[in-house]
N, C-alpha and C. Protein backbone atom coordinates (compact mmCIF):
# COMPACT_ATOMS: atom_id res chain seq x y z
N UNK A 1 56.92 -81.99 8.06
CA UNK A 1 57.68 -81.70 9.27
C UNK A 1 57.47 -82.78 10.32
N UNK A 2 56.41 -83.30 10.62
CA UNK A 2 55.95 -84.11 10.97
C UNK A 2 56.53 -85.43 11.19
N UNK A 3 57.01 -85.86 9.76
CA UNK A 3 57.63 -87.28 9.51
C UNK A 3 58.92 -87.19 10.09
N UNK A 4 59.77 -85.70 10.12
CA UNK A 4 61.46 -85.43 10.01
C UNK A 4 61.57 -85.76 11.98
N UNK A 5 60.36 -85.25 12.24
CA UNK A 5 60.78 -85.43 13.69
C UNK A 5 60.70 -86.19 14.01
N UNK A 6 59.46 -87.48 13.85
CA UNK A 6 59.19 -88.97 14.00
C UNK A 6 60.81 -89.74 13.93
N UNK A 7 61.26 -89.26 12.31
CA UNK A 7 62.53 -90.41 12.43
C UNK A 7 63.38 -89.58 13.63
N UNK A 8 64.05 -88.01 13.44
CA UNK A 8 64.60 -87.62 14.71
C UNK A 8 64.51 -88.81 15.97
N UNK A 9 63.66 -88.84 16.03
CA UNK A 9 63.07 -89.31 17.73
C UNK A 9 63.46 -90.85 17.26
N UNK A 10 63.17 -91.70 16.12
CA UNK A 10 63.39 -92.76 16.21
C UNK A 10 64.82 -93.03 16.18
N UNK A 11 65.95 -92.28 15.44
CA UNK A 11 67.21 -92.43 15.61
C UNK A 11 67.47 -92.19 16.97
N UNK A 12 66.58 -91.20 18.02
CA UNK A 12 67.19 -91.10 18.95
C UNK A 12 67.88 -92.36 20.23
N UNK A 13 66.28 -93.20 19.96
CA UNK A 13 66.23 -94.27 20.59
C UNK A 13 66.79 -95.40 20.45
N UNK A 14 67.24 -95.30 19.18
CA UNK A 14 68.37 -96.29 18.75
C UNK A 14 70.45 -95.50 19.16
N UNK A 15 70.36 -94.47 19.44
CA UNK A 15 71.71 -94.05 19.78
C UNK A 15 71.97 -94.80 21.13
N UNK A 16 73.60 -94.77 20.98
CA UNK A 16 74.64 -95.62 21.98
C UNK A 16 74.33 -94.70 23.45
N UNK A 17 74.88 -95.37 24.21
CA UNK A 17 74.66 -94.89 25.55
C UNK A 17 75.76 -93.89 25.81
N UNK A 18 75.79 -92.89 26.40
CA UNK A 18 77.03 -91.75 26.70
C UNK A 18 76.48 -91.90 28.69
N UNK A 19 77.56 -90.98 29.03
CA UNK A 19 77.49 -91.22 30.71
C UNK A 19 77.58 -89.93 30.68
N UNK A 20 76.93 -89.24 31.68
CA UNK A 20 76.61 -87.60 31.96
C UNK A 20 77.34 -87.34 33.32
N UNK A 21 78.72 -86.34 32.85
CA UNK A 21 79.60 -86.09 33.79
C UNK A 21 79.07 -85.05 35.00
N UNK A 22 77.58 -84.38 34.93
CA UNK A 22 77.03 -83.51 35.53
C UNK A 22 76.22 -84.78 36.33
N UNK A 23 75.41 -85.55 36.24
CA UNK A 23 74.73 -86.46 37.10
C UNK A 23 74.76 -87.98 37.21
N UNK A 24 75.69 -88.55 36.79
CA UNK A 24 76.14 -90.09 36.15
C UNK A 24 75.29 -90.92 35.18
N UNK A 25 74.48 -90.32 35.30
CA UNK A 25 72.95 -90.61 33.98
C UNK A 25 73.66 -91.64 33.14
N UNK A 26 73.75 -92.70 33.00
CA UNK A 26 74.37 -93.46 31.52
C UNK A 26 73.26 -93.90 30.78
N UNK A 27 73.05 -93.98 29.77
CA UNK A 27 71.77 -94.17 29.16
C UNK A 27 71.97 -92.92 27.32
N UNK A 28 71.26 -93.41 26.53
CA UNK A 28 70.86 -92.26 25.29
C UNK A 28 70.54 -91.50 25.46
N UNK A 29 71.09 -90.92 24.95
CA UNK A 29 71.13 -88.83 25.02
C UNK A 29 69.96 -87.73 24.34
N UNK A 30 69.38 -87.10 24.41
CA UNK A 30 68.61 -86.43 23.30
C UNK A 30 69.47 -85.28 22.80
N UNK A 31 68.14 -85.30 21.54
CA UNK A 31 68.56 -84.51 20.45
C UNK A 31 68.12 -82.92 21.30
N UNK A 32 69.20 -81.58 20.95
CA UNK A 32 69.06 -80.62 21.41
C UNK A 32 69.54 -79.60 19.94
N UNK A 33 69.18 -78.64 19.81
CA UNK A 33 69.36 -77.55 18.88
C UNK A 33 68.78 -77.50 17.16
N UNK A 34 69.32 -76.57 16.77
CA UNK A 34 68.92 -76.20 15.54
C UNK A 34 70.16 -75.91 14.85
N UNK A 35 70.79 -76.44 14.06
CA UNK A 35 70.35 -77.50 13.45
C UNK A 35 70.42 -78.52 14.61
N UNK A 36 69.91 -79.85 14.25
CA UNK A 36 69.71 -80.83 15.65
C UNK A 36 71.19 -81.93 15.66
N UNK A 37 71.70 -81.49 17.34
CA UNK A 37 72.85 -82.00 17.53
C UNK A 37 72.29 -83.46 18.16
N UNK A 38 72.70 -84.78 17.90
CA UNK A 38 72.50 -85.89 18.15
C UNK A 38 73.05 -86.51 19.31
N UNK A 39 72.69 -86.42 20.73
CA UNK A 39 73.42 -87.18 21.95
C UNK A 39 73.90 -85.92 22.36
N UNK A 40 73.61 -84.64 22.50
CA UNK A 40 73.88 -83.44 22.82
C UNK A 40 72.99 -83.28 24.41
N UNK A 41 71.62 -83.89 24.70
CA UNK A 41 71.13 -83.15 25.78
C UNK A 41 71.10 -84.29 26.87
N UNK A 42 71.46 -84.63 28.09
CA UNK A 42 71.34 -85.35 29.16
C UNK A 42 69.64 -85.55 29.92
N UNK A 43 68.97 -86.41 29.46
CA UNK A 43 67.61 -86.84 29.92
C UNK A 43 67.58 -86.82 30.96
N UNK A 44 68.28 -86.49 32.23
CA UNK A 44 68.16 -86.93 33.72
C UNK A 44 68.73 -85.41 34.08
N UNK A 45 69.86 -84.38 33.70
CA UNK A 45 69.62 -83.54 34.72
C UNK A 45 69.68 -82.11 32.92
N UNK A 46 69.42 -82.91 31.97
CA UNK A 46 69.26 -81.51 30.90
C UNK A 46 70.53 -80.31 30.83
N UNK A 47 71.83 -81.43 31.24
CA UNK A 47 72.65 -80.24 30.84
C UNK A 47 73.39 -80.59 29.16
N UNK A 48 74.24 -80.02 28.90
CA UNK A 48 74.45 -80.08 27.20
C UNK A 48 76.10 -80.20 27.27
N UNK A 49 76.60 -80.03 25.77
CA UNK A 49 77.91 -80.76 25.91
C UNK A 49 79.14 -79.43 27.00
N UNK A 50 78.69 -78.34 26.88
CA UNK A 50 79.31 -77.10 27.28
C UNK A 50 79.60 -77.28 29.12
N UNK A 51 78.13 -77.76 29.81
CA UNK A 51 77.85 -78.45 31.16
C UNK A 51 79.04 -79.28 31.65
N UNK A 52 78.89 -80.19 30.64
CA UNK A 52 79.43 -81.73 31.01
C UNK A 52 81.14 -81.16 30.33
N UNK A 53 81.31 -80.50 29.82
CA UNK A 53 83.05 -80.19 29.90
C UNK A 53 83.76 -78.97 30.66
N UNK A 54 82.51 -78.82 31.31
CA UNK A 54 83.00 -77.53 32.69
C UNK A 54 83.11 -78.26 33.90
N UNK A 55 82.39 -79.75 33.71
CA UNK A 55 82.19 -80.63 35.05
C UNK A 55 83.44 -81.23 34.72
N UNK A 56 83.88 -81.86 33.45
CA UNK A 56 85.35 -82.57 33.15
C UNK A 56 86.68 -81.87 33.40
N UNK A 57 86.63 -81.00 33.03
CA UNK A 57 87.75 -79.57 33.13
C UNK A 57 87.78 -79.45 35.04
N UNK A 58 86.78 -79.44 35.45
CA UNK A 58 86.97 -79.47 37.51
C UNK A 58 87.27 -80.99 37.62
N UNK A 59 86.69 -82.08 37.21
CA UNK A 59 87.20 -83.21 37.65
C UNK A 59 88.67 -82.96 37.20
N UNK A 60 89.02 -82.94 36.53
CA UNK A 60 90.37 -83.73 35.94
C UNK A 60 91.50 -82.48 37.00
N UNK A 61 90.80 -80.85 37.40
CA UNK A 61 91.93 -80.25 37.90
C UNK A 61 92.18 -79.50 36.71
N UNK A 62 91.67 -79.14 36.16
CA UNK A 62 91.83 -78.17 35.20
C UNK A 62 91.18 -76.70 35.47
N UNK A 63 90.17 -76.81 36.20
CA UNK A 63 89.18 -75.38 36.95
C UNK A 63 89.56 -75.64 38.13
N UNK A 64 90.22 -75.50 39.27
CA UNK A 64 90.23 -75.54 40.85
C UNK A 64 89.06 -74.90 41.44
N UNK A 65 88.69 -75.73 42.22
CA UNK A 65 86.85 -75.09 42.75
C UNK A 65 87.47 -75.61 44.65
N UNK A 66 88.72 -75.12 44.85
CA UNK A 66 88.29 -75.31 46.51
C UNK A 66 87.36 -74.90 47.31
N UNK A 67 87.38 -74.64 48.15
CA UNK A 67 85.55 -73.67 49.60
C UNK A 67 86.23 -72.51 48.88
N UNK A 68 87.44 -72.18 49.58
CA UNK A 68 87.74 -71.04 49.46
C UNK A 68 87.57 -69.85 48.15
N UNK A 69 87.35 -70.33 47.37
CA UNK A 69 87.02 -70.02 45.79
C UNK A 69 85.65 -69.10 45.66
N UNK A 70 86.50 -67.79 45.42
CA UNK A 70 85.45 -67.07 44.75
C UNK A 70 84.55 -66.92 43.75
N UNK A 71 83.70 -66.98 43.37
CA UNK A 71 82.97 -67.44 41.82
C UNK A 71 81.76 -66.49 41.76
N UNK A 72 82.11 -65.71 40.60
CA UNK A 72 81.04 -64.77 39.97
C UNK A 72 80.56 -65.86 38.10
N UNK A 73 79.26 -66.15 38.06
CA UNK A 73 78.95 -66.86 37.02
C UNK A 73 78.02 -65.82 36.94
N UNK A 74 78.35 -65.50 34.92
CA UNK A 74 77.35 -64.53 34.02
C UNK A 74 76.69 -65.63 33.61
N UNK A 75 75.26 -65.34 33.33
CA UNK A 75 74.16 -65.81 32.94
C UNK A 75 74.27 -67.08 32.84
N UNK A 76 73.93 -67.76 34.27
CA UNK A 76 73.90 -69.11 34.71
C UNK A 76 73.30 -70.02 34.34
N UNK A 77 73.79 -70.82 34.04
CA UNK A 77 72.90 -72.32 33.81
C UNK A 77 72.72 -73.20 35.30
N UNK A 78 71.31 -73.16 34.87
CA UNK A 78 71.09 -74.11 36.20
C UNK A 78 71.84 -75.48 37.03
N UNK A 79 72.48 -76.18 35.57
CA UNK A 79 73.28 -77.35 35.92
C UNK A 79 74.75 -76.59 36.45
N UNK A 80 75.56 -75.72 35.87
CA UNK A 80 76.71 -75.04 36.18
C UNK A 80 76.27 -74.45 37.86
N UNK A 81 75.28 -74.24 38.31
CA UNK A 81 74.94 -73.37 39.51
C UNK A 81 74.93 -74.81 40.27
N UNK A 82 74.44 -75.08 40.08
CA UNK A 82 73.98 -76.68 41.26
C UNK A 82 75.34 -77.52 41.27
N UNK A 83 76.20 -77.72 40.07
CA UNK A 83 77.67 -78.32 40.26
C UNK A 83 78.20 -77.37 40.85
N UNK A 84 78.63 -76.17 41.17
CA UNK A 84 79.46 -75.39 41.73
C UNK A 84 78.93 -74.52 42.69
N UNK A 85 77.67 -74.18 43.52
CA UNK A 85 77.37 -73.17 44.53
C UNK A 85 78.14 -74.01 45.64
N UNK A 86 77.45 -75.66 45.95
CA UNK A 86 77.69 -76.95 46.99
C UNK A 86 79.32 -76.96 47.07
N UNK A 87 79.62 -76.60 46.05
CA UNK A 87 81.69 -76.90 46.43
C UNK A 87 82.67 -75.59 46.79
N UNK A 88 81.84 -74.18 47.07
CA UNK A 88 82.84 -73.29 47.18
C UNK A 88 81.67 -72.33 48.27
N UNK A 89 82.25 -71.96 48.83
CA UNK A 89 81.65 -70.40 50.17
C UNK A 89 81.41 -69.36 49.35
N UNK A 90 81.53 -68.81 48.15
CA UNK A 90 81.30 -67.42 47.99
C UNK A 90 80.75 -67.61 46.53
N UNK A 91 79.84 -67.73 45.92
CA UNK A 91 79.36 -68.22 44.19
C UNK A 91 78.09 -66.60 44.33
N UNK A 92 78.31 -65.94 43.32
CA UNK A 92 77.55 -65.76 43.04
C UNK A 92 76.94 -65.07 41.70
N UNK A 93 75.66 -65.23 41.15
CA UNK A 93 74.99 -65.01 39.74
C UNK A 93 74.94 -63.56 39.59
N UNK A 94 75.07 -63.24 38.15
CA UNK A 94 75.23 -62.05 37.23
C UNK A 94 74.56 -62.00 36.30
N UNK A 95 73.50 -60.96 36.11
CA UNK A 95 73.23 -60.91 34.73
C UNK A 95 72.49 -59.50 34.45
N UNK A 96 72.37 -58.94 33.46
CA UNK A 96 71.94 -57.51 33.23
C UNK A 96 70.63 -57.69 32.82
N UNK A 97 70.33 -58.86 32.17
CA UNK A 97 68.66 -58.47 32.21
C UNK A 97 67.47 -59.70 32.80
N UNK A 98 68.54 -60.34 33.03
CA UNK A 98 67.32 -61.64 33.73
C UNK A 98 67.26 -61.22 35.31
N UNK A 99 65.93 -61.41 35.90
CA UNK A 99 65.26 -61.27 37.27
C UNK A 99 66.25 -62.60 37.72
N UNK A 100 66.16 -62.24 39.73
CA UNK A 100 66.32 -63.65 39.94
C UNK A 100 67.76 -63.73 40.37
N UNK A 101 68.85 -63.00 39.70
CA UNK A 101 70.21 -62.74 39.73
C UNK A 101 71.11 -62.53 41.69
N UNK A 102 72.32 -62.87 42.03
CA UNK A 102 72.66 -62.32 43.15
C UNK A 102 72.83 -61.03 42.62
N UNK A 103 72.88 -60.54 41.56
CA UNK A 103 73.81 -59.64 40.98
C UNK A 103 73.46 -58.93 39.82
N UNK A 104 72.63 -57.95 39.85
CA UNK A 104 72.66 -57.18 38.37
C UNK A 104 73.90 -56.16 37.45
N UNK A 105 74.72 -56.96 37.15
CA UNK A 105 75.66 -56.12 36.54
C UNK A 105 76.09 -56.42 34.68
N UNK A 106 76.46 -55.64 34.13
CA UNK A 106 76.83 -55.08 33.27
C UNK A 106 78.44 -55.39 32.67
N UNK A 107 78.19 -56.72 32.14
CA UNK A 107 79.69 -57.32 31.77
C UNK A 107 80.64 -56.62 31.06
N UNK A 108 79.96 -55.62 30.20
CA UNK A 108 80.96 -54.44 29.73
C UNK A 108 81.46 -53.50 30.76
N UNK A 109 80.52 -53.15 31.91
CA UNK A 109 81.09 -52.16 32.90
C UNK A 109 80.89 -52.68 33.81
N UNK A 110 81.50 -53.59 34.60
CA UNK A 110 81.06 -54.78 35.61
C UNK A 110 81.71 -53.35 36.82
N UNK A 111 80.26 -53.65 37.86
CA UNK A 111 80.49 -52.69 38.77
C UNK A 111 80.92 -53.50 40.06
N UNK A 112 82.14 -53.98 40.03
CA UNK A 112 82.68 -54.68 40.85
C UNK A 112 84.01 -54.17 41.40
N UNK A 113 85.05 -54.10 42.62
CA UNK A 113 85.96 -53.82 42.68
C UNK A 113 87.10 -54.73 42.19
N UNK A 114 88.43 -54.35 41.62
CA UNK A 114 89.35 -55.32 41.23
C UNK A 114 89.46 -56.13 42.11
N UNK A 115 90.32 -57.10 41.38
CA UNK A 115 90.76 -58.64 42.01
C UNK A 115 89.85 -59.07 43.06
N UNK A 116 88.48 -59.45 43.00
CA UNK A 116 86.95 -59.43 43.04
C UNK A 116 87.01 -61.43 43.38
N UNK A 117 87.18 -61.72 42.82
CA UNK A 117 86.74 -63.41 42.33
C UNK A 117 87.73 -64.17 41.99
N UNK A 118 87.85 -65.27 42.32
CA UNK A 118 88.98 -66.25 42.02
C UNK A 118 88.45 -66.87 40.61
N UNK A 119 87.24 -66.91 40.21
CA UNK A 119 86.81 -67.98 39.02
C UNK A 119 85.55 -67.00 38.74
N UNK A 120 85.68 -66.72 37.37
CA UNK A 120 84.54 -66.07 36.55
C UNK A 120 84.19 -67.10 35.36
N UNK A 121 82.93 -67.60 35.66
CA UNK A 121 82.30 -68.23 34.38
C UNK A 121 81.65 -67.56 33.15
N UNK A 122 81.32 -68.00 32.28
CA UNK A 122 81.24 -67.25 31.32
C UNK A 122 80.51 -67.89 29.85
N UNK A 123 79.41 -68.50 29.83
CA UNK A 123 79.03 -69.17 28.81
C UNK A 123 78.19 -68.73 27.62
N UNK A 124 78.54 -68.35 26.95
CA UNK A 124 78.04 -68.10 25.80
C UNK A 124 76.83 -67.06 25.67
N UNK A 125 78.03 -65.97 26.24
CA UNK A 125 77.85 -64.62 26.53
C UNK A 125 78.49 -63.60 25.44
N UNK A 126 79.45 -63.51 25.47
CA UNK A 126 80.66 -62.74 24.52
C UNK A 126 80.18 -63.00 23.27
N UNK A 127 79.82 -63.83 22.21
CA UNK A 127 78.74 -63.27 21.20
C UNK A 127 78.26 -62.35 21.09
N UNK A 128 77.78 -62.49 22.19
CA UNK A 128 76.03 -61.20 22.60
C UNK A 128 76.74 -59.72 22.95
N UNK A 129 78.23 -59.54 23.72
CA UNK A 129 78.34 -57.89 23.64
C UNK A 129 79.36 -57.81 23.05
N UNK A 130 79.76 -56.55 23.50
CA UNK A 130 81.13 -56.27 22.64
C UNK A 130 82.59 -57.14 23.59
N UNK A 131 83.38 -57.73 22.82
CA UNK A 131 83.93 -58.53 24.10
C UNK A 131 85.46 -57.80 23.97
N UNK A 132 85.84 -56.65 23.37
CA UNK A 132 86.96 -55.68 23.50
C UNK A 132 86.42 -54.87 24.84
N UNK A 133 84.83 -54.67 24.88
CA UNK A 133 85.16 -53.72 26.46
C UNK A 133 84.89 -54.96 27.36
N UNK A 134 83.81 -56.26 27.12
CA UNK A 134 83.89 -57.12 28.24
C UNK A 134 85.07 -57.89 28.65
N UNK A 135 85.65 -58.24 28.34
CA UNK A 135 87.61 -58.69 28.64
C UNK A 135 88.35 -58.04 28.94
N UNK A 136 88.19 -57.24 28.92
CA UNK A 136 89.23 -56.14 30.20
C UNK A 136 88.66 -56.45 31.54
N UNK A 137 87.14 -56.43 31.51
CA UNK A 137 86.48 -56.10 32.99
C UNK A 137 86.58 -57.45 33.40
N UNK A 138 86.39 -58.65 32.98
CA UNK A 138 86.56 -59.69 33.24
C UNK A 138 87.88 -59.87 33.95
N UNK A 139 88.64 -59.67 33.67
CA UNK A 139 90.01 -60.04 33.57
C UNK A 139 90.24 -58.82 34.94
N UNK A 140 89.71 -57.37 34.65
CA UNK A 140 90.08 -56.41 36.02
C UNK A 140 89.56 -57.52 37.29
N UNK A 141 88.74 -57.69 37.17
CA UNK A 141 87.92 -58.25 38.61
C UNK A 141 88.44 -59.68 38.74
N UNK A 142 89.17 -60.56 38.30
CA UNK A 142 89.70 -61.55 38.90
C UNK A 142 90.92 -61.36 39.82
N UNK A 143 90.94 -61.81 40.29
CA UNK A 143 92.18 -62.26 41.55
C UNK A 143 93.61 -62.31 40.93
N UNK A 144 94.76 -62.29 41.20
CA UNK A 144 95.79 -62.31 40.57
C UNK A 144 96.16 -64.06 40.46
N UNK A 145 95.99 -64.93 39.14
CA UNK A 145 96.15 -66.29 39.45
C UNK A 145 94.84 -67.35 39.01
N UNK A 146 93.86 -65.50 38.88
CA UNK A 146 92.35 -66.16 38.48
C UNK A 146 92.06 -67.06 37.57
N UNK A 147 91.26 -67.53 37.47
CA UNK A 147 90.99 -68.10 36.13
C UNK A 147 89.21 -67.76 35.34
N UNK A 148 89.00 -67.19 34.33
CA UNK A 148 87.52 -66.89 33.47
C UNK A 148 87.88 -68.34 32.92
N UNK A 149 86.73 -69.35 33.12
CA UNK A 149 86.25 -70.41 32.40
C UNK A 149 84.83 -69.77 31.37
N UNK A 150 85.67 -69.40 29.99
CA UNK A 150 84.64 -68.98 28.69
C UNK A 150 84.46 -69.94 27.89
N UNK A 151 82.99 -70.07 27.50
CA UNK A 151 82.98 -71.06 25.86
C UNK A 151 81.63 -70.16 24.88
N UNK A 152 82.04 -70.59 24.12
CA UNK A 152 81.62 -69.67 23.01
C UNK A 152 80.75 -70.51 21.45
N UNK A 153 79.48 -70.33 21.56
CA UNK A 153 79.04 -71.42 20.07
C UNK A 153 79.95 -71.43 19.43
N UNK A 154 79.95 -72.71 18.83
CA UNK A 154 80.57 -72.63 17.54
C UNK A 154 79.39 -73.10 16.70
N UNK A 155 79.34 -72.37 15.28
CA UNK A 155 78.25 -72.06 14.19
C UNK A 155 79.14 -71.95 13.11
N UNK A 156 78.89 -73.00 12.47
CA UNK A 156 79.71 -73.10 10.83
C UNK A 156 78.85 -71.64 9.99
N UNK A 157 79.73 -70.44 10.06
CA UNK A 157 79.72 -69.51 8.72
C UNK A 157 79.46 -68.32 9.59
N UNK A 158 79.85 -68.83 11.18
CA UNK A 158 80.06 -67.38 11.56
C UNK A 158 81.43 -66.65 11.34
């Protein structure tokens, strides 16, 4: 096991340079997951490829993040919280079993009133419950016009 990680680490240091759309980091990437994804993790602020195409999707105008923008994010990533609390007045965290939360709620029975949030994040959550009762509630509590930014593993042989 020993040797597999040695080369790991030595291919690492030999990979091309990528630029990190979450902190401008340009430089080689590390290895992140199981099985191990190659140029997957950002050495300077540790976000992953899911991060850096939620930061591309708002650059390009594909997510609208004005002040005015409501934003409820389920089970936050630290890089997703720090790109988006600084650009909008009203952000705030969800989660049913992590401490720490603005918000302890229940994505299957989100105890929120309708049309709630202009932007619901959503990362690689819906795996984990049932997402026939969480997508209704998602979808009740956005704004008319809203948008849920979801991503979801992808795992060859699920």
């Amino acid at each position: 096991m020993r040797r597999s990680i040695r080369d790991l680490r030595a291919f690492e240091e030999t990979a091309i340079d990528r630029e990190c759309l979450m902190c401008d980091y340009i430089g080689p990437f590390g290895i992140f997951g199981v099985p191990p994804r190659f140029g997957a993790l950002c050495p300077r602020c540790k976000s992953l490829e899911r991060h850096r195409l939620f930061s591309l999707a708002v650059k390009q105008g594909e997510i609208a993040l004005p002040k005015s923008c409501r934003v409820l994010h389920f089970a936050p990533e630290r890089m997703i919280q720090n790109f988006v609390r600084d650009r909008v007045d009203t952000y705030f965290t969800a989660d049913f079993m992590r401490r720490g939360m603005d918000l302890k709620l229940n994505i299957e029975k989100i105890d929120l009133p309708d049309d709630s949030y202009d932007l619901v994040i959503c990362n690689h959550v819906l795996e984990h419950v049932e997402p026939t009762k969480a997508l209704p509630e998602l979808f009740r509590v956005l704004s008319p016009g809203g948008l849920a930014a979801l991503s979801f593993p992808i795992v060859e042989g699920w």
